[in-house]
Protein backbone atom coordinates (compact mmCIF):
# COMPACT_ATOMS: atom_id res chain seq x y z
CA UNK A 1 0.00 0.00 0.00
CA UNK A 2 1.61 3.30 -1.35
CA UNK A 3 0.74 5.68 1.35
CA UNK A 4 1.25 3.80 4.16
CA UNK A 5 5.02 2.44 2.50
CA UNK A 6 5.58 6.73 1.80
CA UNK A 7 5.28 7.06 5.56
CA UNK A 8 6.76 3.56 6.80
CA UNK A 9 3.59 2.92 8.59
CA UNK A 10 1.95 -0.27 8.93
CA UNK A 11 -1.38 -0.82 7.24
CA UNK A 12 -4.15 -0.66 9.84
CA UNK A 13 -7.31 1.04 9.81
CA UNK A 14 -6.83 2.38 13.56
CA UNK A 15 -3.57 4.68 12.39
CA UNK A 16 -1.14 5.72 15.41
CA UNK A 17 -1.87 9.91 14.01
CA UNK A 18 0.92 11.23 15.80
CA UNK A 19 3.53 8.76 13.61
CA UNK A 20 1.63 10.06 10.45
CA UNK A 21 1.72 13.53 11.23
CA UNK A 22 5.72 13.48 12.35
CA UNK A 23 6.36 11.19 9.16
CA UNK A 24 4.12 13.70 7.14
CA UNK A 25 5.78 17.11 8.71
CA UNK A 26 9.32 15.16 8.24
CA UNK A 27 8.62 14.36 4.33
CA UNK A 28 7.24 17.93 3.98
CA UNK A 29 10.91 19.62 5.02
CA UNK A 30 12.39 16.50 3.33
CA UNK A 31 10.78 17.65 -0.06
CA UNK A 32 10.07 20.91 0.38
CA UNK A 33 10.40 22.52 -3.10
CA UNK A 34 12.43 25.33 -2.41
CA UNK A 35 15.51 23.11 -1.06
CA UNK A 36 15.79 22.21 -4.56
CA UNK A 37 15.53 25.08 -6.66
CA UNK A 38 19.26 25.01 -7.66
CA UNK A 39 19.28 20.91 -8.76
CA UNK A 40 18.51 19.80 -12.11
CA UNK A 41 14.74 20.16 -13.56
CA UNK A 42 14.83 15.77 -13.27
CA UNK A 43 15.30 16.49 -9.47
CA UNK A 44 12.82 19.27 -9.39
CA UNK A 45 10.08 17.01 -10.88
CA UNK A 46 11.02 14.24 -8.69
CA UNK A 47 11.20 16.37 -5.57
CA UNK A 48 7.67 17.81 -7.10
CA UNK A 49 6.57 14.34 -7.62
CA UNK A 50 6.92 13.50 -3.89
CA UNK A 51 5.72 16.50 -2.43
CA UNK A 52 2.47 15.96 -4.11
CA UNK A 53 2.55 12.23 -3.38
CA UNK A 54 3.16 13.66 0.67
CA UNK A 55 0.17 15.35 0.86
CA UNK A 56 -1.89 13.23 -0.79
CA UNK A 57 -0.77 10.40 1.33
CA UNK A 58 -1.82 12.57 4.31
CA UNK A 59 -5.03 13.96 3.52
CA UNK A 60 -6.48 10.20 2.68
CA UNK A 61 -4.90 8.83 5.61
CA UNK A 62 -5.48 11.32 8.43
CA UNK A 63 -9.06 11.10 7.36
CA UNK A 64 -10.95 7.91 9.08
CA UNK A 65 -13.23 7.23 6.49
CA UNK A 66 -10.91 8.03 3.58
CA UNK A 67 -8.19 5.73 5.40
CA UNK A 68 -11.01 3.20 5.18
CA UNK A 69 -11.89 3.86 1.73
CA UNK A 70 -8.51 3.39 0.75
CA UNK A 71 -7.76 0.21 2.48
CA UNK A 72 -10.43 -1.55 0.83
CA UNK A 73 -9.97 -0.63 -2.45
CA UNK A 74 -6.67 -1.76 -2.25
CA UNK A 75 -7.71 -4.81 -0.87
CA UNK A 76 -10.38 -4.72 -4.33
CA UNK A 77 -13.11 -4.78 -2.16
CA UNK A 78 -14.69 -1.49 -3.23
CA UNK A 79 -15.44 -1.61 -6.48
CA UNK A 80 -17.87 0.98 -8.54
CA UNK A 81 -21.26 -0.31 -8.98
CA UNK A 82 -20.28 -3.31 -7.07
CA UNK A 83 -20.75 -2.40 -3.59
CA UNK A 84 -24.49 -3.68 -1.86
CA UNK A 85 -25.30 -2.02 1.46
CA UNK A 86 -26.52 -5.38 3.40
CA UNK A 87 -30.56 -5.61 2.49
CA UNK A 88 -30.92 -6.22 6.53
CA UNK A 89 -29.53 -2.43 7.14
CA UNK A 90 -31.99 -0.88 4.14
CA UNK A 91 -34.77 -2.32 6.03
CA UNK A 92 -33.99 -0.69 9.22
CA UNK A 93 -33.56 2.53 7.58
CA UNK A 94 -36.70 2.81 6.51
CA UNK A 95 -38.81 4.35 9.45
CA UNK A 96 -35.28 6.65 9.15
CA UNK A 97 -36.03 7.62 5.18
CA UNK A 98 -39.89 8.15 5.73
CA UNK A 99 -39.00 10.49 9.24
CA UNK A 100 -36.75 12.07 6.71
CA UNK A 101 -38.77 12.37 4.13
CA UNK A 102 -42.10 13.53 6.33
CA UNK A 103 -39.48 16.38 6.99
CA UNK A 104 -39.09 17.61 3.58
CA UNK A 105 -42.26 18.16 2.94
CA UNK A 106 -43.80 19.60 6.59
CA UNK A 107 -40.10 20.82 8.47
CA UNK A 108 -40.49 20.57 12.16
CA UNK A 109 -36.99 21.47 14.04
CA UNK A 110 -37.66 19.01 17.12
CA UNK A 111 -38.44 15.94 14.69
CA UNK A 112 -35.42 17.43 12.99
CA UNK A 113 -33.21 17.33 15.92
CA UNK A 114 -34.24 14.06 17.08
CA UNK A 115 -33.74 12.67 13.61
CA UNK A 116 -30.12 13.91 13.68
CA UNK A 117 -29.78 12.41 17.45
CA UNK A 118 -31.14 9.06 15.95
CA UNK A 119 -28.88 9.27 13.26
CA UNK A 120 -25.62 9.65 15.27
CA UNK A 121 -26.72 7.00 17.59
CA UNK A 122 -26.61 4.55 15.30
CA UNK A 123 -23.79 5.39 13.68
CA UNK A 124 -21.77 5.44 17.14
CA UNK A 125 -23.36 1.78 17.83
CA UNK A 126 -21.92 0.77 13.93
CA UNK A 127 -18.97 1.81 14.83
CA UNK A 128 -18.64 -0.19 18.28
CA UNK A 129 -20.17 -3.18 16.58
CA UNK A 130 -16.95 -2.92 14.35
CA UNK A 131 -14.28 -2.17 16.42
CA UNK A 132 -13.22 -5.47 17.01
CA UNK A 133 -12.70 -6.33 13.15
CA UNK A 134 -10.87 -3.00 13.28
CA UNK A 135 -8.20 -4.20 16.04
CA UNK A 136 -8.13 -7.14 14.61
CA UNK A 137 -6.99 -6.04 11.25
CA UNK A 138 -4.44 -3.92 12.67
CA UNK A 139 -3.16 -6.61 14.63
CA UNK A 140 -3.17 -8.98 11.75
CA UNK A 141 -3.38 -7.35 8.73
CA UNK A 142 -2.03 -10.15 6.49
CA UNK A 143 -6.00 -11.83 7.55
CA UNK A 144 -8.69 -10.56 5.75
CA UNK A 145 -11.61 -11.80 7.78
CA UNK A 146 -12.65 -9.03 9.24
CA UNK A 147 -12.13 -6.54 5.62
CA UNK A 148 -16.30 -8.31 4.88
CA UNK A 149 -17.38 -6.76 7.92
CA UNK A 150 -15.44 -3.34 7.61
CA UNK A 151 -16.61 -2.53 3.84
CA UNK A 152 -20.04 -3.48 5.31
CA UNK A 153 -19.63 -0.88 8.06
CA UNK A 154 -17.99 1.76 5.86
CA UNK A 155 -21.09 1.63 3.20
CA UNK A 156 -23.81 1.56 6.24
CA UNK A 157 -21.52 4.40 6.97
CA UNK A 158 -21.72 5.92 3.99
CA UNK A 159 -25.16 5.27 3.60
CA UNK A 160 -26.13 7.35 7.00
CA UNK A 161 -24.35 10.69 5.86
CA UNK A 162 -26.04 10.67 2.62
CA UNK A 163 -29.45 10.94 4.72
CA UNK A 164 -27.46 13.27 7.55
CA UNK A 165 -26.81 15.52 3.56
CA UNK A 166 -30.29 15.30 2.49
CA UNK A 167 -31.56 16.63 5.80
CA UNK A 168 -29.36 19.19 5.83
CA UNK A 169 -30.60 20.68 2.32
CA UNK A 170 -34.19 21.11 3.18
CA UNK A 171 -33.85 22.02 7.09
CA UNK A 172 -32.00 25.42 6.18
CA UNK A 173 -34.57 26.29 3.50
């Protein structure tokens, strides 16, 4: 894995973000543009090259969900128009998409409120239901059991901030 090789870090979804930050501050000064404005244009575009790879590299991986994102499609587990959100999760979302959509069309700011309070509920409990594959992909991340259970996680994921977007268009109308 590319970014996590740039930065010597080991793959894992739960990211030590101190190491990445010193790694990334350390590459910054390493290829900092301007120590290298004297060197041929081959070093330039190299030094250029990495720079742009550096920050890159950082923004995906200090991000949680990008970091997950990543991971999985470089496992080949996300692939467009491939990915299902489980069929059990869709059908527990709907009482969610008709509160939601009962909202569009008559706004009420307490149904709107507790909508948003239901909506980070659940995704707190998602996430503690997959902590465990988390850890244990970090521990072991040469197994891929537990990569099923985080793609599932990060399209429920997903999944609950398209709805958390869609409420936020029509409640500031």
């Amino acid at each position: 894995m590319l970014f996590f090789d740039f930065f010597d870090l080991p793959v894992s979804f739960l990211l030590d973000e101190d190491a990445l930050r010193r790694s990334y501050l350390s590459k910054s000064k390493q290829f900092h543009p301007d120590f290298y404005t004297l060197d041929t244009d081959e070093v330039q575009a190299e030094v250029l090259k990495n720079s742009s790879l550096n920050n890159e590299a950082y923004r995906t991986l200090s991000d949680f969900d990008q970091r997950m994102k990543y991971i999985l499609e470089e496992k080949g587990l996300l692939v467009e128009g491939q990915n299902e959100i489980p069929k059990n999760f869709l059908m527990d979302m709907m009482e969610l998409n008709e509160a939601q959509a009962e909202l569009e069309f008559d706004f009420d700011p307490n149904a709107y409120a507790k909508l948003n309070q239901e909506l980070a509920s659940l995704e707190s409990a998602l996430l503690e239901e997959v902590k465990p594959a988390l850890q244990h992909f970090s521990e072991n991340p040469g197994e891929a059991s537990s990569l099923e259970k985080i793609k599932n996680f990060y399209l429920k994921k997903r999944y609950l901030l398209r709805v958390k977007e869609n409420l936020s268009t029509f409640a500031h109308r």
